[in-house]
C-alpha atoms as a PDB file:
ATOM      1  CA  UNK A   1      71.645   4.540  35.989  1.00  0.00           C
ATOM      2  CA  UNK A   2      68.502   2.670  34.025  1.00  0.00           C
ATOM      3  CA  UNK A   3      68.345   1.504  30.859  1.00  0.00           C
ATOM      4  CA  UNK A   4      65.567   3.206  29.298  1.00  0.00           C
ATOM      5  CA  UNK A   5      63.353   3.446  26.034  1.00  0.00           C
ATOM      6  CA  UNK A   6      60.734   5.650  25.543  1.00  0.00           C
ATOM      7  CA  UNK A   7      58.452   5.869  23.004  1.00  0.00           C
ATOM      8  CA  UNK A   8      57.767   9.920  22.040  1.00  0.00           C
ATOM      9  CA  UNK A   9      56.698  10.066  18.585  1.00  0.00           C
ATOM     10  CA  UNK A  10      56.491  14.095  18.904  1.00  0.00           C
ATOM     11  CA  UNK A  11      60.411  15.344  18.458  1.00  0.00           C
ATOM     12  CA  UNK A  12      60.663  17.947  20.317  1.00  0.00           C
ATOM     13  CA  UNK A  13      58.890  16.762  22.955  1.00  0.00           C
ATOM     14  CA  UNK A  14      60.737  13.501  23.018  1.00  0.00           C
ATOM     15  CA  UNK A  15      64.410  15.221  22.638  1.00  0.00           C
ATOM     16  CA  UNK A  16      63.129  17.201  25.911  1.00  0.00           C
ATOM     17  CA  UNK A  17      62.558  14.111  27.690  1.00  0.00           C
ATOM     18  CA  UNK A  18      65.700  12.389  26.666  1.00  0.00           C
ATOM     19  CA  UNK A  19      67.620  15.064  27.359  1.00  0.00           C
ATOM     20  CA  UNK A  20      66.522  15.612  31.007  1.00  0.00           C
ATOM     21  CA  UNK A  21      66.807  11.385  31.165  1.00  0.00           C
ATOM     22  CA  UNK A  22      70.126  11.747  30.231  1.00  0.00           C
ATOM     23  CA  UNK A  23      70.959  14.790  32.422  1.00  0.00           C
ATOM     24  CA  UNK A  24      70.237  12.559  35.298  1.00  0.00           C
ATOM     25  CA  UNK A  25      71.910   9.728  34.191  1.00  0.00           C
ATOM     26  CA  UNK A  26      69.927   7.082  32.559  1.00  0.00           C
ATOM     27  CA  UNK A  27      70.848   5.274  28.974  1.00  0.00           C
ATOM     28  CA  UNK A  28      68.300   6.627  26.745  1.00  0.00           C
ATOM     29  CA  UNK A  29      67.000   5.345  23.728  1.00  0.00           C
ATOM     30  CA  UNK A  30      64.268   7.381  22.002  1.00  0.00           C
ATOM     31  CA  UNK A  31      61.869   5.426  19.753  1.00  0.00           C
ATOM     32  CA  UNK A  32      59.890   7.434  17.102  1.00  0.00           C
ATOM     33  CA  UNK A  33      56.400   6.840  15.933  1.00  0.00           C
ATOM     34  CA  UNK A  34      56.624   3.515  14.461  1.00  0.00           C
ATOM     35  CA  UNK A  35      56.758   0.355  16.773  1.00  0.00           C
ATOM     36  CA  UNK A  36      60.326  -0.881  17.324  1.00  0.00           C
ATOM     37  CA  UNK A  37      61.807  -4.041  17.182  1.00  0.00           C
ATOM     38  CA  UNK A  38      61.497  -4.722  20.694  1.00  0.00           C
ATOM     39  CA  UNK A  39      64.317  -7.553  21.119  1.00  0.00           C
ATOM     40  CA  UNK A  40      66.939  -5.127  19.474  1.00  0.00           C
ATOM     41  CA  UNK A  41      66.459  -3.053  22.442  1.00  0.00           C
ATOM     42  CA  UNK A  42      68.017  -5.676  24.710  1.00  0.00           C
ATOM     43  CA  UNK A  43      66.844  -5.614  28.703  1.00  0.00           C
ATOM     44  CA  UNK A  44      64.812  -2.219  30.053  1.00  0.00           C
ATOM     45  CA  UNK A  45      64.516  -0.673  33.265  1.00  0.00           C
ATOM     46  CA  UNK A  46      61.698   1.942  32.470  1.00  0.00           C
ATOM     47  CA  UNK A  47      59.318   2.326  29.178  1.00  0.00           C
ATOM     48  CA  UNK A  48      58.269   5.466  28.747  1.00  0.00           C
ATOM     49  CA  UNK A  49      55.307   6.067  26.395  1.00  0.00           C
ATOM     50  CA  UNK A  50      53.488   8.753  24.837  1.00  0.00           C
ATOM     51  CA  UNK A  51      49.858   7.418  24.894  1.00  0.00           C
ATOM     52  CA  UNK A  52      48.441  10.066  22.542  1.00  0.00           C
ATOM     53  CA  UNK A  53      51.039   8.657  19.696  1.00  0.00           C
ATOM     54  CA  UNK A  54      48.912   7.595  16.732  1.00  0.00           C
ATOM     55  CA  UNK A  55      50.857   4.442  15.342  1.00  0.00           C
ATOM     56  CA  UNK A  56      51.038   2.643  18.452  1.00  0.00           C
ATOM     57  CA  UNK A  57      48.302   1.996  20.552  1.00  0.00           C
ATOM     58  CA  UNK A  58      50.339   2.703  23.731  1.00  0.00           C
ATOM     59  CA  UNK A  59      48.236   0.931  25.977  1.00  0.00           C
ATOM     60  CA  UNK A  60      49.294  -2.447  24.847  1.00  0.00           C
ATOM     61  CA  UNK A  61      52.475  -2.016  26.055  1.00  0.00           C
ATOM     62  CA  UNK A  62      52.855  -3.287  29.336  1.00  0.00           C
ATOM     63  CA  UNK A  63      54.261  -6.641  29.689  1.00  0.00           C
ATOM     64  CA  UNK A  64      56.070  -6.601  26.175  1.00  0.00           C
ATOM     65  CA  UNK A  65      59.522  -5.812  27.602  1.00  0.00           C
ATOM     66  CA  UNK A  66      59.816  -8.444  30.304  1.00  0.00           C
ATOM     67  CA  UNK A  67      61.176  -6.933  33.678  1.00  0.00           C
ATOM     68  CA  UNK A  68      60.868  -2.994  32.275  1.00  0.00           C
ATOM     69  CA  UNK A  69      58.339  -0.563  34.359  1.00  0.00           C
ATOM     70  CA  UNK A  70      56.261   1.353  32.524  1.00  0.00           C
ATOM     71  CA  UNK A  71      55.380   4.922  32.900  1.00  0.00           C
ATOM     72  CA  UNK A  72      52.710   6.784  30.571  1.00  0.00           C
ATOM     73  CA  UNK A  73      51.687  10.034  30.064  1.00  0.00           C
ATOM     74  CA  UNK A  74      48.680  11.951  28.497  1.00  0.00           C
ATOM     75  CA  UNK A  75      47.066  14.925  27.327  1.00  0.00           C
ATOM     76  CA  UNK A  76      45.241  16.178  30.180  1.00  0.00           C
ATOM     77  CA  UNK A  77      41.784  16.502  28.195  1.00  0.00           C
ATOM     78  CA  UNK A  78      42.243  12.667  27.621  1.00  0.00           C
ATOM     79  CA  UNK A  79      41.507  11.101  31.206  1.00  0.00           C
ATOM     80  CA  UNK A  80      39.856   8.209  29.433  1.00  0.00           C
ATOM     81  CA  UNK A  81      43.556   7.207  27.938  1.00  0.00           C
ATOM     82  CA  UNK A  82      44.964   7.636  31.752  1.00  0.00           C
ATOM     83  CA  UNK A  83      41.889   5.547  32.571  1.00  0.00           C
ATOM     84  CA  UNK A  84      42.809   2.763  29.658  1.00  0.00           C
ATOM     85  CA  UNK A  85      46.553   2.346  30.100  1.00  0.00           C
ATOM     86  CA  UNK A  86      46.183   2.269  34.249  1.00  0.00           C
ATOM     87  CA  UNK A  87      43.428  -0.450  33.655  1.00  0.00           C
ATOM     88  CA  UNK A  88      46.235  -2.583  31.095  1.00  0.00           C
ATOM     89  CA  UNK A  89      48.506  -2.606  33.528  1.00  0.00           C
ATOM     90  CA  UNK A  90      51.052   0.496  33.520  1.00  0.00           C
ATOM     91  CA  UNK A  91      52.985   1.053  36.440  1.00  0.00           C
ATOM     92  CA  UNK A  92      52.439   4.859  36.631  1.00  0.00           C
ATOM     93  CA  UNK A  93      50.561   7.404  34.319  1.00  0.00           C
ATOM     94  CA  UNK A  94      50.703  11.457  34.369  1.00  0.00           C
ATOM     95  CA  UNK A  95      49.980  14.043  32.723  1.00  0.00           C
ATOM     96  CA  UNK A  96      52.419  15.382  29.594  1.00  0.00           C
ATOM     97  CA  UNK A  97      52.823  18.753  31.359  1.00  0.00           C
ATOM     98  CA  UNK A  98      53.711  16.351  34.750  1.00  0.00           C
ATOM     99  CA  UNK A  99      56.137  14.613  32.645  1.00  0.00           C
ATOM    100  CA  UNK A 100      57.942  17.749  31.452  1.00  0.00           C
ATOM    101  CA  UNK A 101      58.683  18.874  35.236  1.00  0.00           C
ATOM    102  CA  UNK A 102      59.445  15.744  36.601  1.00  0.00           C
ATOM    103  CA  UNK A 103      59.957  12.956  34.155  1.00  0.00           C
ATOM    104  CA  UNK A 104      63.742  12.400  35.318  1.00  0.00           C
ATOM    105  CA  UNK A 105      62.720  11.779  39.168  1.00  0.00           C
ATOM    106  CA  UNK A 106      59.651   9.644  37.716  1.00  0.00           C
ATOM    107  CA  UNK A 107      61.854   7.572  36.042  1.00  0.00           C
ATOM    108  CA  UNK A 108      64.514   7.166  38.690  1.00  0.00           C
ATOM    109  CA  UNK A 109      61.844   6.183  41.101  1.00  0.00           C
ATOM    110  CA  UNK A 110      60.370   3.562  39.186  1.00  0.00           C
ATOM    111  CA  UNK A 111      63.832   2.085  38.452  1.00  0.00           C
ATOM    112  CA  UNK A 112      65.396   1.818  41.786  1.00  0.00           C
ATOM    113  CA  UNK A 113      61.820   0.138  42.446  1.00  0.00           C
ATOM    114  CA  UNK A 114      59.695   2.568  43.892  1.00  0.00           C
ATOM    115  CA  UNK A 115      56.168   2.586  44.019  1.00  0.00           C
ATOM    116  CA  UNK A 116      54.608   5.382  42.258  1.00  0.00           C
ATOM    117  CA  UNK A 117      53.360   8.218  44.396  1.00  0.00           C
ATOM    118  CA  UNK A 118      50.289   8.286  42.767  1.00  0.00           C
ATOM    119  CA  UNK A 119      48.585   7.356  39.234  1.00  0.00           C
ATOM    120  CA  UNK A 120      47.647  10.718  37.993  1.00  0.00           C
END
């Protein structure tokens, strides 16, 4: 089991990803749109990040929760935000609809330590 926090401004969308999270097993903690206190989180496994969100420039994320990978996701008719948050450093980016299908295996991988397959 990780400990994980994502970041998924959009509600429905982000109950759909902490519900499949929690279906296979991870501690979820679902931020909304405004940027959280970071330290009240305590230690992370995985950050998970909507990069289209509009308060928080996703892309700065990487590196502000010590030890946590990161894995972002995009619209698909934004490949310059893919291109952005793979050049600040994010351990793995996909597509939304990518995220939908297989967010819980994405996250699983990264946490046990896994390399991403590839940063799509």
């Amino acid at each position: 089991m990780a400990r994980v926090a994502a970041l998924v401004p959009d509600l429905l969308f982000g109950s759909k990803v902490q519900a499949a999270l929690q279906a296979a097993g991870h501690d979820v903690a679902l931020l909304g749109a405004e940027p959280p206190d970071w330290s009240a989180l305590g230690p992370l496994d995985v950050l998970v990040v909507d990069l289209t969100a509009d308060r928080v420039d996703g892309t700065q994320l990487p590196g502000r929760v010590p030890g946590a990978r990161t894995l972002g996701f995009f619209a698909h008719v934004q490949p310059e935000v893919r291109d952005r948050a793979l050049a600040a450093g994010f351990d793995q980016v996909v597509p939304r609809s990518r995220m939908a299908r297989e967010g819980a295996g994405l996250v699983t991988r990264l946490a046990e330590g896994g390399s991403p397959k590839e940063a799509l």
